[in-house]
C-alpha atoms as a PDB file:
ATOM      1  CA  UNK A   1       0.599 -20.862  14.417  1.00  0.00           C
ATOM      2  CA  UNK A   2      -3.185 -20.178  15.079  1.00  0.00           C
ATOM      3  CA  UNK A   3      -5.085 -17.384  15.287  1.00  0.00           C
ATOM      4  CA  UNK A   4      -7.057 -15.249  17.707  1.00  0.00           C
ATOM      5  CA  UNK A   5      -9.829 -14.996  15.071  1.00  0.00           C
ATOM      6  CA  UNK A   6     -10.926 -18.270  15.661  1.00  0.00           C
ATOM      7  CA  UNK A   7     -12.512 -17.515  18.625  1.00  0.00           C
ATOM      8  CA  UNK A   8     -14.677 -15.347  17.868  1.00  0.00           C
ATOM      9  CA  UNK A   9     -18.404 -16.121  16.425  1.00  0.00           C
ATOM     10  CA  UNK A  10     -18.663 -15.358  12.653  1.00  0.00           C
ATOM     11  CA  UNK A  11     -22.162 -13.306  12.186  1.00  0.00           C
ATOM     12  CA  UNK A  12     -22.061 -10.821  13.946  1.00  0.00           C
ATOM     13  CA  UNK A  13     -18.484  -9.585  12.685  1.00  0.00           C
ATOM     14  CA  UNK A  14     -19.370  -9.866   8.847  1.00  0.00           C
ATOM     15  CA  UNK A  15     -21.279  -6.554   8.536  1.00  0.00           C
ATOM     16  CA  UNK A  16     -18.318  -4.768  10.354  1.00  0.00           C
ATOM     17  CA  UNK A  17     -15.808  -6.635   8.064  1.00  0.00           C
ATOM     18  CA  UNK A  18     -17.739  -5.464   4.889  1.00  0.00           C
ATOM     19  CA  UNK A  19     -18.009  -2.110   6.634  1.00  0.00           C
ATOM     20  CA  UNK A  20     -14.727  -1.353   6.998  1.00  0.00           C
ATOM     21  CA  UNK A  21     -13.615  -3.204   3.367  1.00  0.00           C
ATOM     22  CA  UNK A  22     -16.237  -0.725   1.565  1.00  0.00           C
ATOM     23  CA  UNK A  23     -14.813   2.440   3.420  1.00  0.00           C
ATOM     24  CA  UNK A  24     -11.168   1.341   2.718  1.00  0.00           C
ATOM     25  CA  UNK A  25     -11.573   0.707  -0.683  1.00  0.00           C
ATOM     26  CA  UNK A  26     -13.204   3.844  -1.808  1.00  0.00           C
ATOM     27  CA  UNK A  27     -10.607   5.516   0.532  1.00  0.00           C
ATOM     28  CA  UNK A  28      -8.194   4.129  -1.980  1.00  0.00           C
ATOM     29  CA  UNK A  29      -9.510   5.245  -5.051  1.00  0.00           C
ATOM     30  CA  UNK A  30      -8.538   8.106  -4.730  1.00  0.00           C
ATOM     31  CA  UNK A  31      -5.352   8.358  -6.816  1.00  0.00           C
ATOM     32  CA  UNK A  32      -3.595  11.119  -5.782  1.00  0.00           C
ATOM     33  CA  UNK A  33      -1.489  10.701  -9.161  1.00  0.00           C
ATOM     34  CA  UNK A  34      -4.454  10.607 -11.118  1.00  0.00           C
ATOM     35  CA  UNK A  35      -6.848  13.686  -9.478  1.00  0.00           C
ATOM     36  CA  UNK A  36      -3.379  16.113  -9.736  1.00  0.00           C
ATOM     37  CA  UNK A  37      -2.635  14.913 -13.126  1.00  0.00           C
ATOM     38  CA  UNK A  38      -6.069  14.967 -14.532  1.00  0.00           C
ATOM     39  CA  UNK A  39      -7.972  17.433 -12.687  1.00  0.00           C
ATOM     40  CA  UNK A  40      -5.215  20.249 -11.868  1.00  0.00           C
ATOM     41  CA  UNK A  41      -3.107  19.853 -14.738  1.00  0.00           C
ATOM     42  CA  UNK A  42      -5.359  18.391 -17.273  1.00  0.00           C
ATOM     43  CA  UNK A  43      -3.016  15.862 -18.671  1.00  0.00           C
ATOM     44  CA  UNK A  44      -3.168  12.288 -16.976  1.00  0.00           C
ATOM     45  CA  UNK A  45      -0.594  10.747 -16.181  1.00  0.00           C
ATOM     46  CA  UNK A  46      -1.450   7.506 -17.455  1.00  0.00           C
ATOM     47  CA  UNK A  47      -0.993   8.744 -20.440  1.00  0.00           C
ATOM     48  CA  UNK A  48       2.935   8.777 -20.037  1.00  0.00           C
ATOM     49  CA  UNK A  49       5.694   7.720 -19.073  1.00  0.00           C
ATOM     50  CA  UNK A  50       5.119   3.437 -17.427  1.00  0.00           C
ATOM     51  CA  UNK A  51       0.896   4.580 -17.278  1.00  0.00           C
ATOM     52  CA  UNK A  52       1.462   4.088 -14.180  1.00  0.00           C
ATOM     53  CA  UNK A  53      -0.680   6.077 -11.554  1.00  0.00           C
ATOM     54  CA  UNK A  54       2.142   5.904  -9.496  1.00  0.00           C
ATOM     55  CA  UNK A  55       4.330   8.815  -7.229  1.00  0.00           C
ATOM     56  CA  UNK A  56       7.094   8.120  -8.889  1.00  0.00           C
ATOM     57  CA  UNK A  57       6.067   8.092 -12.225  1.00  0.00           C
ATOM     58  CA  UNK A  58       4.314  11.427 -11.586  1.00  0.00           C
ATOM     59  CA  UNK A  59       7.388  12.953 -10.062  1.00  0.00           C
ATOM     60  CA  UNK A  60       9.531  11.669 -13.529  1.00  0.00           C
ATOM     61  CA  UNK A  61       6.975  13.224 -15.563  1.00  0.00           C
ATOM     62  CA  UNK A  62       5.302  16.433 -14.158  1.00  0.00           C
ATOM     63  CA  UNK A  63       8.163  16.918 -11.119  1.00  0.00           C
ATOM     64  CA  UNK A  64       7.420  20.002  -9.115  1.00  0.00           C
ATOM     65  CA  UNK A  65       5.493  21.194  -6.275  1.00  0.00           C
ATOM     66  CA  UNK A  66       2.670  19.111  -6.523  1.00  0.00           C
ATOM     67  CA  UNK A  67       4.327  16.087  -6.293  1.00  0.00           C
ATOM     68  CA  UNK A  68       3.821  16.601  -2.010  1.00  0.00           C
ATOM     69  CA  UNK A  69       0.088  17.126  -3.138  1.00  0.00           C
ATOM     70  CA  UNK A  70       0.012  13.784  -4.564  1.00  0.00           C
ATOM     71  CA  UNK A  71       2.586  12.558  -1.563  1.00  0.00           C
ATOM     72  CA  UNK A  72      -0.303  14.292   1.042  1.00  0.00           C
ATOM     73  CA  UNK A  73      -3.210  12.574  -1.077  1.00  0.00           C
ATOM     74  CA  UNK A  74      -1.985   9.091  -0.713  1.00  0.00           C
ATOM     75  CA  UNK A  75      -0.609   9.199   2.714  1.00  0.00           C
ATOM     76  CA  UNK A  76      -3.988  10.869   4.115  1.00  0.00           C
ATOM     77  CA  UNK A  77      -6.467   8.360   2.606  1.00  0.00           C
ATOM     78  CA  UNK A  78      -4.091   5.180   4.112  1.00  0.00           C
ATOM     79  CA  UNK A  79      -4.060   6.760   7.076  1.00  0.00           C
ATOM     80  CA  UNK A  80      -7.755   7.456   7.046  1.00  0.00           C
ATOM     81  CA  UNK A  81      -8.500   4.025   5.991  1.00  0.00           C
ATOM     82  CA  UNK A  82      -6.730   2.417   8.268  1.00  0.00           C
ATOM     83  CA  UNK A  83      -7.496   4.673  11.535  1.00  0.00           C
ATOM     84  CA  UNK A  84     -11.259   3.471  10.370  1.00  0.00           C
ATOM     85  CA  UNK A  85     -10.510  -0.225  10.199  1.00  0.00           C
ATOM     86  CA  UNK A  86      -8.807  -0.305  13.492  1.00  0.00           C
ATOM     87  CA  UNK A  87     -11.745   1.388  15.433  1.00  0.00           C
ATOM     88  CA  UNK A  88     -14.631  -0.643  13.847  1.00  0.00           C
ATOM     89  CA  UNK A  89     -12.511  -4.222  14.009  1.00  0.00           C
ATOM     90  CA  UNK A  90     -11.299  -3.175  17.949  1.00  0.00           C
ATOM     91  CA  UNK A  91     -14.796  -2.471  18.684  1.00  0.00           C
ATOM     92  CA  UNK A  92     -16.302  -6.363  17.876  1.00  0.00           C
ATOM     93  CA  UNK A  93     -13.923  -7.236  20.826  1.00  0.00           C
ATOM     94  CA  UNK A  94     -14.447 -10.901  20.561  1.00  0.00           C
ATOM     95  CA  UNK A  95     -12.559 -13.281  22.057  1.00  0.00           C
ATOM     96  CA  UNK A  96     -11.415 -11.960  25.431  1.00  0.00           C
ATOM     97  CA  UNK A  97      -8.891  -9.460  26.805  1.00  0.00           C
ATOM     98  CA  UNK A  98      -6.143 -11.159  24.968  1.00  0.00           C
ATOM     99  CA  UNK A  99      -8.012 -10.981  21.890  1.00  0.00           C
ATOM    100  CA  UNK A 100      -8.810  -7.499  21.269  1.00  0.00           C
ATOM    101  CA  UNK A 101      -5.577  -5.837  20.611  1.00  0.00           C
ATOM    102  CA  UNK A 102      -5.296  -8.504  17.882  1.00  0.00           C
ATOM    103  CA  UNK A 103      -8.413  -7.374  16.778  1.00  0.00           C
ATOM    104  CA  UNK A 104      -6.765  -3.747  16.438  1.00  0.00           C
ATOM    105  CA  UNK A 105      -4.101  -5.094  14.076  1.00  0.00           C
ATOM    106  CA  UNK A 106      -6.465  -7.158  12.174  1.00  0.00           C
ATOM    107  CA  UNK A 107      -8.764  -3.790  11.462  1.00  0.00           C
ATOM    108  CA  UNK A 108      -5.326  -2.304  10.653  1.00  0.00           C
ATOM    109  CA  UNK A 109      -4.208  -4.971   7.902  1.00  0.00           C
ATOM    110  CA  UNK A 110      -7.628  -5.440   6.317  1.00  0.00           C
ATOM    111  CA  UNK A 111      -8.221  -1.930   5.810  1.00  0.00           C
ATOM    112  CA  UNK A 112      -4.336  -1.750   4.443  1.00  0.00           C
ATOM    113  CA  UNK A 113      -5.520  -4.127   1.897  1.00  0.00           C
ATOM    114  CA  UNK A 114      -8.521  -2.996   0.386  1.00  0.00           C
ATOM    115  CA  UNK A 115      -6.746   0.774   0.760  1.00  0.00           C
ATOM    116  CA  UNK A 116      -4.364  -0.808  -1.646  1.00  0.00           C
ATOM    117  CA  UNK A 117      -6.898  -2.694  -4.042  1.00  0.00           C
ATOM    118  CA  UNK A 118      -8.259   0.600  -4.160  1.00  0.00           C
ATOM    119  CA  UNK A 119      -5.331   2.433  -4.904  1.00  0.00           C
ATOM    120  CA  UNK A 120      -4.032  -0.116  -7.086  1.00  0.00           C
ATOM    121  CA  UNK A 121      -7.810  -0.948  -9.047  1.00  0.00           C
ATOM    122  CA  UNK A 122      -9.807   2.321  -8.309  1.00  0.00           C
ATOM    123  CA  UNK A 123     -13.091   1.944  -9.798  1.00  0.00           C
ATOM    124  CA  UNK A 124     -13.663   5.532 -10.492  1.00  0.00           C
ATOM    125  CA  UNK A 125     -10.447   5.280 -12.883  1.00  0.00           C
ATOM    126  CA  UNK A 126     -11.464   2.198 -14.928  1.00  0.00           C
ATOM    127  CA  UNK A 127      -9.970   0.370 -12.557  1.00  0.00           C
ATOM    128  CA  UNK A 128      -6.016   1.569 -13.642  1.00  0.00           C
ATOM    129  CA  UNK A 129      -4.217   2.928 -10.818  1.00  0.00           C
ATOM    130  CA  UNK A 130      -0.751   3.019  -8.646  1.00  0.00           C
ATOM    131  CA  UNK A 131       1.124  -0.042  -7.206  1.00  0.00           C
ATOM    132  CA  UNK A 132       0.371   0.923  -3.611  1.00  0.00           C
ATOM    133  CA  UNK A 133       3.758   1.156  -2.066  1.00  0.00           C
ATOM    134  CA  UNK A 134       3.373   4.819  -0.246  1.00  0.00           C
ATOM    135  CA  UNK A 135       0.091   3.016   1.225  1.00  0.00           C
ATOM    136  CA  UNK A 136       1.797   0.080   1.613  1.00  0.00           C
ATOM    137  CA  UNK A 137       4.350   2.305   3.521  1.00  0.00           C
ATOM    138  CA  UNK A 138       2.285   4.091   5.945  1.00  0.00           C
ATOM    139  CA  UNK A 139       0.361   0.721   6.644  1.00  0.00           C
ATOM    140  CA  UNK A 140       3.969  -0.436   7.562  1.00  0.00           C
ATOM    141  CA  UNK A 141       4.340   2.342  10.033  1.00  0.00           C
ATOM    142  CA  UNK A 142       1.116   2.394  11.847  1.00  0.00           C
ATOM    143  CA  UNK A 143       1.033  -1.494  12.508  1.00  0.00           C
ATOM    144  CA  UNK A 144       4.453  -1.646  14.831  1.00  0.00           C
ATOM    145  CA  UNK A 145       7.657  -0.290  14.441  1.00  0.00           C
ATOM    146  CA  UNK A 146       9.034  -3.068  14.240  1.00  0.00           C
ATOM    147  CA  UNK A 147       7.802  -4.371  10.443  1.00  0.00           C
ATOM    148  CA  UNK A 148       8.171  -0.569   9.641  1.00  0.00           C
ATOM    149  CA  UNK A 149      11.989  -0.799  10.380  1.00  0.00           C
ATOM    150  CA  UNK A 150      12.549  -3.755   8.176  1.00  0.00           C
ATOM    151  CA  UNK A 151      10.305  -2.543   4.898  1.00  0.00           C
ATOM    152  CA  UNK A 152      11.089   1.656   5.055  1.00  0.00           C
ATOM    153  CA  UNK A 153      14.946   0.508   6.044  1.00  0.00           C
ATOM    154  CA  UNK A 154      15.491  -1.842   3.133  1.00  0.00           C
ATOM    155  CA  UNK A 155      13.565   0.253   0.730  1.00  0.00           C
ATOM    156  CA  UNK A 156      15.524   3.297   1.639  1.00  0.00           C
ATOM    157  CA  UNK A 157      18.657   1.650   1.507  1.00  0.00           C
ATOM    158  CA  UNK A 158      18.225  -0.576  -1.469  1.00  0.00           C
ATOM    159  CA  UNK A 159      16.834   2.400  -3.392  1.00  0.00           C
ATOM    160  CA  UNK A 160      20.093   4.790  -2.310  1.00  0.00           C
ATOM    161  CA  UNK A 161      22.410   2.388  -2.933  1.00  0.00           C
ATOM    162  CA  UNK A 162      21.263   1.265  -6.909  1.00  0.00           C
ATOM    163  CA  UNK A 163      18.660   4.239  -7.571  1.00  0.00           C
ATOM    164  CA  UNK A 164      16.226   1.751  -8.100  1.00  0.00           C
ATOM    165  CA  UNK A 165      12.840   2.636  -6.469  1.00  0.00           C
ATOM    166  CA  UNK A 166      11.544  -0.513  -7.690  1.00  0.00           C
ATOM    167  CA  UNK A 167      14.159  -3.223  -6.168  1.00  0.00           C
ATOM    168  CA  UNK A 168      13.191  -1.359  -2.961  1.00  0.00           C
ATOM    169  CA  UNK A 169       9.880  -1.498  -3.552  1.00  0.00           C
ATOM    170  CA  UNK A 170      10.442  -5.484  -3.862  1.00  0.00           C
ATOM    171  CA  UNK A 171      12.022  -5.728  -1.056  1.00  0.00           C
ATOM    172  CA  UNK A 172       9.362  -4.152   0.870  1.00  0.00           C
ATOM    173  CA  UNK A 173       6.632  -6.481  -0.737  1.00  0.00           C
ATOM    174  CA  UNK A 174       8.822  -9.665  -0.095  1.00  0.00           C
ATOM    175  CA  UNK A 175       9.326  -8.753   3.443  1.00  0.00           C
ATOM    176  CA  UNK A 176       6.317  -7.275   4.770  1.00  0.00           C
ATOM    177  CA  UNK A 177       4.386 -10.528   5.404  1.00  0.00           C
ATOM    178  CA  UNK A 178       7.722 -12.145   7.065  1.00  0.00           C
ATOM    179  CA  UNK A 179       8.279  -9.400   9.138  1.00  0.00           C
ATOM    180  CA  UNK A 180       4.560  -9.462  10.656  1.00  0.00           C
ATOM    181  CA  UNK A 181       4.652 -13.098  10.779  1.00  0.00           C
ATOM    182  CA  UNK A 182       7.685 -12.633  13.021  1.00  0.00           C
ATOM    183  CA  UNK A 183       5.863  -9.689  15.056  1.00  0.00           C
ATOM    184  CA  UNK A 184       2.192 -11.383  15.276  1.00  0.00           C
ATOM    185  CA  UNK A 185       2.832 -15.142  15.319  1.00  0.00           C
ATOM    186  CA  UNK A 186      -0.710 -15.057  13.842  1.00  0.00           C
ATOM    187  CA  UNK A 187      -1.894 -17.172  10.549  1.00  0.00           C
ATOM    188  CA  UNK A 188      -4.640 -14.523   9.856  1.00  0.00           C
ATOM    189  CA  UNK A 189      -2.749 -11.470   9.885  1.00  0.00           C
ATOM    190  CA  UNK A 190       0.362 -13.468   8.020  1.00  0.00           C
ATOM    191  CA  UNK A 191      -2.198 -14.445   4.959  1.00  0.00           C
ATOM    192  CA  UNK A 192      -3.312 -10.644   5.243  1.00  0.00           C
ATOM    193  CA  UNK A 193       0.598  -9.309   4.429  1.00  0.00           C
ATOM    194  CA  UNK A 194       0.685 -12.548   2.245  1.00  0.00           C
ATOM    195  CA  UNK A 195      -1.765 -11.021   0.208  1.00  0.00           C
ATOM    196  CA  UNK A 196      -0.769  -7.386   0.761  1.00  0.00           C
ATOM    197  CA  UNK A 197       2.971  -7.621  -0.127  1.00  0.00           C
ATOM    198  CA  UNK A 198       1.868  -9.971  -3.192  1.00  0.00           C
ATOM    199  CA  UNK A 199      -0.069  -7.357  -5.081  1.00  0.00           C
ATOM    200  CA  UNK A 200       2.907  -5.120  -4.154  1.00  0.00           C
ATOM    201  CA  UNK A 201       5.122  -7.750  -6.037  1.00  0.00           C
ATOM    202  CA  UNK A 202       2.590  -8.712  -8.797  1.00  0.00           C
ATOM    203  CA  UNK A 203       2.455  -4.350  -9.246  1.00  0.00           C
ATOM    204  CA  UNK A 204       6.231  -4.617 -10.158  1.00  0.00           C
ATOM    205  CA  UNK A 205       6.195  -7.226 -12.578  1.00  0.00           C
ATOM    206  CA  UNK A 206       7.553  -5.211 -15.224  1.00  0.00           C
ATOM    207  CA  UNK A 207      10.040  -4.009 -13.533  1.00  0.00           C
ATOM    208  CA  UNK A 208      11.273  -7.176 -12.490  1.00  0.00           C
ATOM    209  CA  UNK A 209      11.532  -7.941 -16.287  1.00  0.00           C
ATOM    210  CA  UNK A 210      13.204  -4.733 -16.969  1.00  0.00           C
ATOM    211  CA  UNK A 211      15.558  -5.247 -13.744  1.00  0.00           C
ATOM    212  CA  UNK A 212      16.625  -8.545 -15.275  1.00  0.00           C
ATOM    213  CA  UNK A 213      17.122  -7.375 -18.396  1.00  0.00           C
ATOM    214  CA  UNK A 214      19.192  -4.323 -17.698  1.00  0.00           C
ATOM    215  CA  UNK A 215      16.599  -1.310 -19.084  1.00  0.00           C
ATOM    216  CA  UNK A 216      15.023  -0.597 -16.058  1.00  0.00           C
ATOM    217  CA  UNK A 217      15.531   3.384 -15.111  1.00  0.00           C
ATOM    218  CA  UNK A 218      17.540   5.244 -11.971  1.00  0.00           C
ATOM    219  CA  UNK A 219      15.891   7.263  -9.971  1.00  0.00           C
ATOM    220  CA  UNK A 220      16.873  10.650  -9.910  1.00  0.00           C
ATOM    221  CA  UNK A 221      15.682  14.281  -8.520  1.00  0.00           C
ATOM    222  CA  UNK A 222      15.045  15.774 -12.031  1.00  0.00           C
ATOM    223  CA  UNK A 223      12.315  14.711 -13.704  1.00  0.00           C
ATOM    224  CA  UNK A 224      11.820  13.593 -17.424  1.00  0.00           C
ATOM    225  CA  UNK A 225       8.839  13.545 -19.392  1.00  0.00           C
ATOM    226  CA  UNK A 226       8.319  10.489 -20.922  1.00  0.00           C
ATOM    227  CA  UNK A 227      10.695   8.018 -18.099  1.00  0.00           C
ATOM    228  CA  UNK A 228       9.511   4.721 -17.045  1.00  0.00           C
ATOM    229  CA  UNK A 229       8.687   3.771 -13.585  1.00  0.00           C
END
């Protein structure tokens, strides 16, 4: 498996790599969980529940309408981030005609990730935010169909079936990079969901220990105050 990155000169990219990286990430800090909770409602969520600066957490806690604010905040800024990646990465167009599509999907995966590390470490929250799976969702979607099919359709049915957000969620970490593997045939872009659907994984490790275990919480529509994510 090699990549179409490989043909392409390494200076003059760089500046449009860090470009896109900087806009991403700061795209990503902004926590929709955390601005609702902390700002409008003046009680952050962090504070209960997992700590997690996460949707569901925030639903199980707060509930109510502005749980689609948070839904809208998060879905906005990954779509932002990675509209922005894929327009500055297509535009280097190195390579050749068979090249630049490849370097649309390439903007679209790097921005993905540092959308997430943003989401995930914002730095204007001490670095303590969400586990990026709504991001991680709508990156899903705007790549191809096809790898959205195979992460939203597990997640959705793992998560009806046993009410666990979270065993979804894994299954959409796990199989994210296999499903673009299969779909790009590219060793760039396959590291990229590597890394992407590992800090998806590595976001869930305590729920993997409370999935094991037994203790780890349904979903359900009501809320409570205090659940864990």
């Amino acid at each position: 498996m090699s990549s179409f990155l490989f043909t392409a000169p390494a200076a003059p990219g760089i500046g449009i790599l860090i470009l896109t990286a900087a806009i991403a990430y700061f795209l990503g800090c902004f926590n929709g969980a955390v601005i609702v909770s902390k700002y409008i409602l003046r009680d952050d969520i962090r504070n209960h529940g997992s700590g997690n600066a996460g949707l569901t957490n925030f639903y199980r806690t707060f509930g109510g309408g502005l749980t689609f604010v948070v839904i809208l905040t998060d879905v906005a800024k990954a779509v932002i981030a990675v509209l922005v990646g894929s327009y500055l990465c297509y535009g280097l167009r190195f390579g050749g005609e068979p090249a630049m599509a490849m370097w649309n999907v390439f903007g679209k995966y790097w921005a993905g990730l540092f959308c997430i590390l943003g989401h995930s470490f914002p730095c204007m929250f001490h670095f303590k935010g969400g586990k990026g799976i709504l991001s991680g969702g709508v990156l899903a979607i705007m790549i191809d169909w096809r790898v959205a099919v195979v992460v939203w359709g597990g997640f959705l049915i793992l998560t009806a079936l046993t009410r666990y957000v979270s065993l979804g969620s894994l299954w959409a970490g796990v199989t994210f990079p296999i499903a673009s593997g299969l779909v790009f045939h590219d060793v760039v872009i396959l590291i990229l969901a590597v890394i992407i659907g590992g800090l998806i994984v590595w976001g869930h490790r305590a729920n993997i220990k409370r999935l094991v275990s037994g203790t780890e919480n349904k979903f359900s529509f009501h809320h409570k105050t205090e659940g864990k994510q």
